[in-house]
PDB file of N, CA and C in Angstrom:
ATOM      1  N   UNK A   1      71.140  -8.801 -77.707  1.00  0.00           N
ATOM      2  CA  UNK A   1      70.685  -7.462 -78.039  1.00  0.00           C
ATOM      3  C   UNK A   1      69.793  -7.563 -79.261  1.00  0.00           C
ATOM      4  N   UNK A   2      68.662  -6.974 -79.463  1.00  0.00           N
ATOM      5  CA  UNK A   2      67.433  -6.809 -80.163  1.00  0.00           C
ATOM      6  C   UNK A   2      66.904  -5.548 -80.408  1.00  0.00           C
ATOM      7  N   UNK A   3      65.905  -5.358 -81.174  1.00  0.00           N
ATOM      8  CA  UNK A   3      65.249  -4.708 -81.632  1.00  0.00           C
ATOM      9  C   UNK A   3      63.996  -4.994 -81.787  1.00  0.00           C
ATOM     10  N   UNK A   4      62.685  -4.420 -80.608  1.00  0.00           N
ATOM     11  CA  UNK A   4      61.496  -4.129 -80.540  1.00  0.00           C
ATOM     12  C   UNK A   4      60.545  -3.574 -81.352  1.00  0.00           C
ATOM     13  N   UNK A   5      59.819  -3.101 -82.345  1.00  0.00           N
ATOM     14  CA  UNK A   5      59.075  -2.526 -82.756  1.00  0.00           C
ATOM     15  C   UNK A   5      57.549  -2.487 -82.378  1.00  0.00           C
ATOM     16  N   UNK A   6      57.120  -1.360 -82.245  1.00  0.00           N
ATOM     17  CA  UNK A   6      55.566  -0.948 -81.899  1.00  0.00           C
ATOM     18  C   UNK A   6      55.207  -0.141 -82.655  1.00  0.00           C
ATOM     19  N   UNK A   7      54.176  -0.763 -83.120  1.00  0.00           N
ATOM     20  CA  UNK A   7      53.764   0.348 -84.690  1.00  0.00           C
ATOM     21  C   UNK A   7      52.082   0.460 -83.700  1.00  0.00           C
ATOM     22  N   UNK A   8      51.755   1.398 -84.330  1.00  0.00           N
ATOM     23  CA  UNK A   8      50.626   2.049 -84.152  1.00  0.00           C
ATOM     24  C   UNK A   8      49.713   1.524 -82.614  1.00  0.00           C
ATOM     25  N   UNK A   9      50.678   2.226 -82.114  1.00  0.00           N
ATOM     26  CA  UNK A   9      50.732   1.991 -80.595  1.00  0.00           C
ATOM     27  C   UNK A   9      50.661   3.686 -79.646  1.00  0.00           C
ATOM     28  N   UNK A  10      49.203   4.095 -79.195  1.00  0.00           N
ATOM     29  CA  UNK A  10      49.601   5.557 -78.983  1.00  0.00           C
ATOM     30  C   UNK A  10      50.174   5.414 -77.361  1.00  0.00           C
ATOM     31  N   UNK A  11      50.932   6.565 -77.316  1.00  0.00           N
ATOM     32  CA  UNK A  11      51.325   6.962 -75.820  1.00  0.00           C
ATOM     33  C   UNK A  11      50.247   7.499 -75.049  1.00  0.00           C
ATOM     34  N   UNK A  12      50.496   7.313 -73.556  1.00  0.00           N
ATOM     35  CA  UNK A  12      49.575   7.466 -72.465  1.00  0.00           C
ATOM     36  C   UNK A  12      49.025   6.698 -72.014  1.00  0.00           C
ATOM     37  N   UNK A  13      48.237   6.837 -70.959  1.00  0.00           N
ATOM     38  CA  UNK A  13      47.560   5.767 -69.894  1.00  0.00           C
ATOM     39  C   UNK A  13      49.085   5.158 -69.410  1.00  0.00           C
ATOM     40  N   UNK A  14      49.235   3.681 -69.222  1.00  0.00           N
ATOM     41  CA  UNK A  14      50.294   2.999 -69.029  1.00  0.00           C
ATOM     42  C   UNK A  14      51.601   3.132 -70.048  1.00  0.00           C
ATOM     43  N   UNK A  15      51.190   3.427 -70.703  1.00  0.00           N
ATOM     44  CA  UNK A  15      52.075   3.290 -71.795  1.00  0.00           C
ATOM     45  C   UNK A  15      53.102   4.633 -72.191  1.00  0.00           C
ATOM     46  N   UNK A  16      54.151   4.944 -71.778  1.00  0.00           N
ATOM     47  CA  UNK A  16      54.507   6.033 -71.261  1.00  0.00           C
ATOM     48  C   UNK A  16      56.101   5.849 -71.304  1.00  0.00           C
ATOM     49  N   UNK A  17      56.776   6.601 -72.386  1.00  0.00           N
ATOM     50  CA  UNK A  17      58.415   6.392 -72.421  1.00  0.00           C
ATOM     51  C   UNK A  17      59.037   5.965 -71.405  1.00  0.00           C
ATOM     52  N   UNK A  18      58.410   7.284 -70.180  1.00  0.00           N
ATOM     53  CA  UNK A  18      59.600   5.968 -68.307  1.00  0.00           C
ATOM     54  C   UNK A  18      58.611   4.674 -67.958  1.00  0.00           C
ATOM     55  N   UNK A  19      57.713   4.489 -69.044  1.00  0.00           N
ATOM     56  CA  UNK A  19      57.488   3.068 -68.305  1.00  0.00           C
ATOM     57  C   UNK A  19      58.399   2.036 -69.072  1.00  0.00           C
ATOM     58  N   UNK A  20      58.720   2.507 -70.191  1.00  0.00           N
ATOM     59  CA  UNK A  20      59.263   1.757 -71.318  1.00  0.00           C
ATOM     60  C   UNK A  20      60.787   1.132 -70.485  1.00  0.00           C
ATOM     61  N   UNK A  21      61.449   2.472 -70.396  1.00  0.00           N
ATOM     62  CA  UNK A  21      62.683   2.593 -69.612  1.00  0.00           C
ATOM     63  C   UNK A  21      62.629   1.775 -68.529  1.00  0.00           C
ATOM     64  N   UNK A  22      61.313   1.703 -67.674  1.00  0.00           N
ATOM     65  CA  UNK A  22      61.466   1.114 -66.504  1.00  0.00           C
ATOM     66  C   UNK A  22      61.415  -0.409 -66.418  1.00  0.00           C
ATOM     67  N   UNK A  23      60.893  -0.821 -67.889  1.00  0.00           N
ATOM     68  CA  UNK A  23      60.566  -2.710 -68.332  1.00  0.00           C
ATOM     69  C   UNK A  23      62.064  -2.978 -69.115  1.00  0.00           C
ATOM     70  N   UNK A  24      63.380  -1.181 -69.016  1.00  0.00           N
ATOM     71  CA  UNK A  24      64.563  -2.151 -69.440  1.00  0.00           C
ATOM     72  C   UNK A  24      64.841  -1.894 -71.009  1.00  0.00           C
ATOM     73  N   UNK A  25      64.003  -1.443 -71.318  1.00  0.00           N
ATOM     74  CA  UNK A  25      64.485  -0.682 -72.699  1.00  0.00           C
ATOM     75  C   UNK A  25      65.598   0.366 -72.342  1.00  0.00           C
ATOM     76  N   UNK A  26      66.352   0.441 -73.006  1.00  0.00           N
ATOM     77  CA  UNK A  26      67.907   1.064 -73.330  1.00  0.00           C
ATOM     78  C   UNK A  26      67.690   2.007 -73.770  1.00  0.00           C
ATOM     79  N   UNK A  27      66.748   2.327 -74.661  1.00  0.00           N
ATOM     80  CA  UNK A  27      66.188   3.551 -75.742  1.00  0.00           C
ATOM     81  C   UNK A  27      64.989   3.814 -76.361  1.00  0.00           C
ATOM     82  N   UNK A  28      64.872   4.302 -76.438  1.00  0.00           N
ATOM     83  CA  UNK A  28      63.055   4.605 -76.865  1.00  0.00           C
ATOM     84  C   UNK A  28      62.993   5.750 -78.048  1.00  0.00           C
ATOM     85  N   UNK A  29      62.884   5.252 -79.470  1.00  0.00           N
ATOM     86  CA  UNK A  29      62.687   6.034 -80.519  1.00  0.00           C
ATOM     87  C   UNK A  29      61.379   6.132 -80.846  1.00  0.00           C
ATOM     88  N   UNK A  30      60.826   7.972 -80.507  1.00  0.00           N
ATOM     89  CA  UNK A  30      59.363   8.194 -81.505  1.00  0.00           C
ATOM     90  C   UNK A  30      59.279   8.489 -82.957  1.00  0.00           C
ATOM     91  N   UNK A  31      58.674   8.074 -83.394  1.00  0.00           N
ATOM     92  CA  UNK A  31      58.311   8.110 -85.007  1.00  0.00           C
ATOM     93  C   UNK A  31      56.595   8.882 -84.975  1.00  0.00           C
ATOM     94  N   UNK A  32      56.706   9.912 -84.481  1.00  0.00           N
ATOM     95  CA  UNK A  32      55.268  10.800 -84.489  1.00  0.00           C
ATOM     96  C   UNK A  32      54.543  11.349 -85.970  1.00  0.00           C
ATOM     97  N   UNK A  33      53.799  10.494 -86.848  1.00  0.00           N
ATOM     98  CA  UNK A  33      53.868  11.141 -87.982  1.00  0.00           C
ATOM     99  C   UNK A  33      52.839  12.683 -88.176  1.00  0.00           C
ATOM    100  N   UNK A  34      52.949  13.271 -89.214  1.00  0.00           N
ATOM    101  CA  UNK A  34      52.253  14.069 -89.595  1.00  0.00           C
ATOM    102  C   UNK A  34      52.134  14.518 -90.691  1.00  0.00           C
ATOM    103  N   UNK A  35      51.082  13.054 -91.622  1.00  0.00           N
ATOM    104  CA  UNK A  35      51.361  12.904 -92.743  1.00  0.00           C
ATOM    105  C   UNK A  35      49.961  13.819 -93.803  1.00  0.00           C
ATOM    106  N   UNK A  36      49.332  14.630 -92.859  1.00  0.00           N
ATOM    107  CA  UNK A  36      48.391  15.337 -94.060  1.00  0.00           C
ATOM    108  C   UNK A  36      47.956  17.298 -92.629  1.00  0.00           C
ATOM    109  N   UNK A  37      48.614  17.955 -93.497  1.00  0.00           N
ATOM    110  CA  UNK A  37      48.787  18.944 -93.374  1.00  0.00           C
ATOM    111  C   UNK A  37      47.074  19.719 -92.731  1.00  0.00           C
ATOM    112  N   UNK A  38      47.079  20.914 -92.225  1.00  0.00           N
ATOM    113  CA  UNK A  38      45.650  20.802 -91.755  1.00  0.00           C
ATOM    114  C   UNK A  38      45.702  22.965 -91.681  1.00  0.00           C
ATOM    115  N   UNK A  39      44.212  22.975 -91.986  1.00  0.00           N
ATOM    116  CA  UNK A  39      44.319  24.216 -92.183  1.00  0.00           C
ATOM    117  C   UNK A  39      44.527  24.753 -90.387  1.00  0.00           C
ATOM    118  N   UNK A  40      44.606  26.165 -90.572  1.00  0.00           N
ATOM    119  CA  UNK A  40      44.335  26.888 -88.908  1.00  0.00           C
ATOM    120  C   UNK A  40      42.870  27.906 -88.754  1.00  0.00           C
ATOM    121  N   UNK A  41      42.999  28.061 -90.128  1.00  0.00           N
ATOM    122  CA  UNK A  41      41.395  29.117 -89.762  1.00  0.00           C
ATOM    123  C   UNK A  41      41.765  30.981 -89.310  1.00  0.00           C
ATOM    124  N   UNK A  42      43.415  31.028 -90.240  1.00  0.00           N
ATOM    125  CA  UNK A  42      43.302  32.303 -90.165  1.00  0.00           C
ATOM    126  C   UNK A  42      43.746  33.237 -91.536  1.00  0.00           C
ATOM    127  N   UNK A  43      43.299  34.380 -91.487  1.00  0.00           N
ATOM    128  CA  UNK A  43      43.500  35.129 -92.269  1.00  0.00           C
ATOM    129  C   UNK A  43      44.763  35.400 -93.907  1.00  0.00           C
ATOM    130  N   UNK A  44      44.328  34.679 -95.026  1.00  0.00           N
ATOM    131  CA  UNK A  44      45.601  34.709 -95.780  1.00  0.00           C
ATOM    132  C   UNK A  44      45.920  33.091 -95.612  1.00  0.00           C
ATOM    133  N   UNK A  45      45.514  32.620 -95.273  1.00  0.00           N
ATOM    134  CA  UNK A  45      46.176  31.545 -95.375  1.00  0.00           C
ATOM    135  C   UNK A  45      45.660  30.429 -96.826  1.00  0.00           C
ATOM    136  N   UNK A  46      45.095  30.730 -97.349  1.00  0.00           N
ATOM    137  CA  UNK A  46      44.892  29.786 -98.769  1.00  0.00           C
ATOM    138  C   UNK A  46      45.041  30.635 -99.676  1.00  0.00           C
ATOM    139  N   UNK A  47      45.618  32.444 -99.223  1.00  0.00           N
ATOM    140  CA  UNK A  47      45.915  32.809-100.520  1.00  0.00           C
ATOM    141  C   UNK A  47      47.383  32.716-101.752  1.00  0.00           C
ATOM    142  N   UNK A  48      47.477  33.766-102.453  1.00  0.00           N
ATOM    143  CA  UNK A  48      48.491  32.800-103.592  1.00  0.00           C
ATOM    144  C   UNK A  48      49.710  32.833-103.127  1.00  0.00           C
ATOM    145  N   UNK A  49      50.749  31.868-103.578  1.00  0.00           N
ATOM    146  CA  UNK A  49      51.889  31.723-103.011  1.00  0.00           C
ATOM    147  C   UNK A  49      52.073  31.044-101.432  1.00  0.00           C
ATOM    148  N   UNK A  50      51.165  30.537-101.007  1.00  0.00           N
ATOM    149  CA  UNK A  50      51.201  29.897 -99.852  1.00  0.00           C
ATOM    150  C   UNK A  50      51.080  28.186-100.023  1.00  0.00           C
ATOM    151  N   UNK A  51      51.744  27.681 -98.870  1.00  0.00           N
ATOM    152  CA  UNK A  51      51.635  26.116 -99.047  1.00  0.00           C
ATOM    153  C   UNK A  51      51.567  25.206 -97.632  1.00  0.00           C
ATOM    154  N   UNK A  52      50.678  24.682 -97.500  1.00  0.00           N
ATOM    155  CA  UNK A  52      51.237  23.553 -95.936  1.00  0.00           C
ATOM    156  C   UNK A  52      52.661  23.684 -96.017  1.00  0.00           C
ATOM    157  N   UNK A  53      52.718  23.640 -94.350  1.00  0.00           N
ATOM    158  CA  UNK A  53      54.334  23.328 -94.006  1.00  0.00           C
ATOM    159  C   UNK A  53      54.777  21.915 -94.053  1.00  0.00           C
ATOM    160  N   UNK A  54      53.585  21.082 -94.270  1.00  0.00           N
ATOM    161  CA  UNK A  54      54.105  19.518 -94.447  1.00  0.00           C
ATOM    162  C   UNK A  54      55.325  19.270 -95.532  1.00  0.00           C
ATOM    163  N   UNK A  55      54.381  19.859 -96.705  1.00  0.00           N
ATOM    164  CA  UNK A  55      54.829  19.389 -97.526  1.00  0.00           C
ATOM    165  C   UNK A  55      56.109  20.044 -97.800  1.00  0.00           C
ATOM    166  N   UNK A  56      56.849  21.205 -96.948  1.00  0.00           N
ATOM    167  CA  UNK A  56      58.053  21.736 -97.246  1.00  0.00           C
ATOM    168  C   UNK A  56      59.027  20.956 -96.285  1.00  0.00           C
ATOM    169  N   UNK A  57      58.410  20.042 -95.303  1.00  0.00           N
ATOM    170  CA  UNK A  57      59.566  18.869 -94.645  1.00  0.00           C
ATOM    171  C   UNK A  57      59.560  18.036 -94.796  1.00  0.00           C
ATOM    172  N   UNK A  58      58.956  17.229 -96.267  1.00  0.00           N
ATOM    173  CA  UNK A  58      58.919  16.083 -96.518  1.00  0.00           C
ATOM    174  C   UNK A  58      60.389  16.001 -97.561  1.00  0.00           C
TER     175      UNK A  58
END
């Protein structure tokens, strides 16, 4: 028993959690980051008292 790692490896095309499952992996952990916060382009949103939601789940 082992432990695989795939770092900066995106999903899709072939590469696809039931394909993972299907080569026999036991488990399949995502680590999806979302490490810089991004505006939306609406109304109020850079005014005072406001903050990315990143940085309130880090």
């Amino acid at each position: 028993m082992g432990v695989e790692l795939k770092t900066n490896t995106p999903l899709g095309g072939d590469l696809t959690v039931d394909s993972l499952l299907d080569q026999g992996f036991k488990a399949v952990y995502l680590a999806l980051g979302a490490h810089k916060g991004i505006t939306l382009g609406v109304p109020g949103e850079k005014g005072r008292g406001r903050a990315p939601g990143r940085g309130l789940s880090a």
